[in-house]
Protein backbone atom coordinates (compact mmCIF):
# COMPACT_ATOMS: atom_id res chain seq x y z
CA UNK A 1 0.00 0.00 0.00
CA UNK A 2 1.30 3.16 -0.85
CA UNK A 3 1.62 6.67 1.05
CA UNK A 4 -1.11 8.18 -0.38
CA UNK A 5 -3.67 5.35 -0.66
CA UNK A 6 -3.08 5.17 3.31
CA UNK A 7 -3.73 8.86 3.46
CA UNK A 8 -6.31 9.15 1.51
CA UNK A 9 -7.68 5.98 3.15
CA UNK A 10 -6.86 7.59 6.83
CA UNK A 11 -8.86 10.96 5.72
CA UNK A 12 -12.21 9.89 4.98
CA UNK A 13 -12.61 6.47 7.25
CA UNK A 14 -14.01 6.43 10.45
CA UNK A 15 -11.22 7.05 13.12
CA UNK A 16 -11.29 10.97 14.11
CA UNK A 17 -7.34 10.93 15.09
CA UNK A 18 -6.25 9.30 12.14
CA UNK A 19 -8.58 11.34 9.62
CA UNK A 20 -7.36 14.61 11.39
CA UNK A 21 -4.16 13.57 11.31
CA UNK A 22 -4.68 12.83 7.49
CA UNK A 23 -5.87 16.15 7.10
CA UNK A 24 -3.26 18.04 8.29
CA UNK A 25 -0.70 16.64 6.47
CA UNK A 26 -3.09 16.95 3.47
CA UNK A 27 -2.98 20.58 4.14
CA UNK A 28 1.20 20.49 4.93
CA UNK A 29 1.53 18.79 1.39
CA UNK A 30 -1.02 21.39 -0.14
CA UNK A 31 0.91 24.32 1.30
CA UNK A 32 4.14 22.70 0.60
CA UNK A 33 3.23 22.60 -3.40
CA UNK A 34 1.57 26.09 -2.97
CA UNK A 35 4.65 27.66 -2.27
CA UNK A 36 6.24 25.67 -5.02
CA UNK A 37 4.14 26.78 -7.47
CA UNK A 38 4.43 30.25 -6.32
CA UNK A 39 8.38 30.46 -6.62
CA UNK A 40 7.90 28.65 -10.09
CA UNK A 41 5.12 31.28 -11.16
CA UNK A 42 7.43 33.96 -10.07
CA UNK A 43 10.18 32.25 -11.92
CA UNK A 44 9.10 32.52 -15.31
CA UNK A 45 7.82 36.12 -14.97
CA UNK A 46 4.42 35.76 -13.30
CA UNK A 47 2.82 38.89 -11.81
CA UNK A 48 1.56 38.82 -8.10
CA UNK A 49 -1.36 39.68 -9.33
CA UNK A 50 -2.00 36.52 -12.13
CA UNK A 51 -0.71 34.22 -9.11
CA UNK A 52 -3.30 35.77 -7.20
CA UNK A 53 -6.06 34.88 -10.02
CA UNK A 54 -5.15 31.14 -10.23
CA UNK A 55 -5.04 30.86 -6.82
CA UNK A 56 -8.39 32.54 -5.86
CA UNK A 57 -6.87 35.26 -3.47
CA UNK A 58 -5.86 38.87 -3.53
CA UNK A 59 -2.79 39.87 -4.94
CA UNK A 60 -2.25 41.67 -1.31
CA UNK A 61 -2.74 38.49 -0.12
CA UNK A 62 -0.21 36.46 -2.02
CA UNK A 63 2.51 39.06 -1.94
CA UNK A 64 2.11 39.23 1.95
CA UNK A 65 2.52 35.35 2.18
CA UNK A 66 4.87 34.82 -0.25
CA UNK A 67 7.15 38.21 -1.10
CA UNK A 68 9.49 37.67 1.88
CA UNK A 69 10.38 34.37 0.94
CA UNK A 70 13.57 33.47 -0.32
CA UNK A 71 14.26 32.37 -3.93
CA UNK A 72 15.18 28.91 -4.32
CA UNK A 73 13.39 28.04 -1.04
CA UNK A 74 9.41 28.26 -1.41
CA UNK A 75 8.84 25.82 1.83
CA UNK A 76 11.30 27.56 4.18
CA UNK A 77 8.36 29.85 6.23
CA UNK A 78 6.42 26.03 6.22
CA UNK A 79 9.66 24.10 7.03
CA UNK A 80 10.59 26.65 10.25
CA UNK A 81 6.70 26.62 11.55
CA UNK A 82 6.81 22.94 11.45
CA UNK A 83 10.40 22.70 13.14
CA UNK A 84 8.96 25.01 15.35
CA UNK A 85 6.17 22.73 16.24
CA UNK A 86 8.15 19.74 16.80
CA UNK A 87 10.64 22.07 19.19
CA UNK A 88 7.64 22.90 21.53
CA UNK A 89 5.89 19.53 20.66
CA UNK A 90 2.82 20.75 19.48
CA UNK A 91 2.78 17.28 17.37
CA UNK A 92 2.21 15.07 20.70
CA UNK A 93 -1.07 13.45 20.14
């Protein structure tokens, strides 16, 4: 069985701790590949504000989030909040 399948099987069956814990690395992976996609948009030339379009935000809204990050490094602000959680163990279940 493969990551996903469990993950996908995790988020929708009938255990709350495992489907919330399914979830929120759903939405870890999802803003993971957000941030990707962001850097690669601004890559090739993109404007904050088409980002903004495809992603269904405001162009405020995606330059806040995303303007400080470094290039090369989309996931850093996600990789330091989720250090940060495992520091203070925020993860314990």
């Amino acid at each position: 069985m493969t990551n996903q399948v469990a993950l996908a099987e995790a988020a929708s069956g009938p255990d709350p701790a495992a489907g919330l814990q399914a979830a929120r690395a759903l939405r870890e992976l999802a803003e993971r590949l957000e941030a990707l996609q962001v850097q690669n948009a601004r890559d090739r030339g993109w404007s904050w504000q088409d980002i903004a379009i495809f992603l269904g935000i405001s162009k405020q809204a995606v330059h806040k989030k995303y303007a400080g990050a470094p290039a090369g490094r989309p996931a850093q602000s996600v990789g330091r909040r989720l250090a940060g959680r495992k520091q203070t163990g925020a993860d314990d279940v």
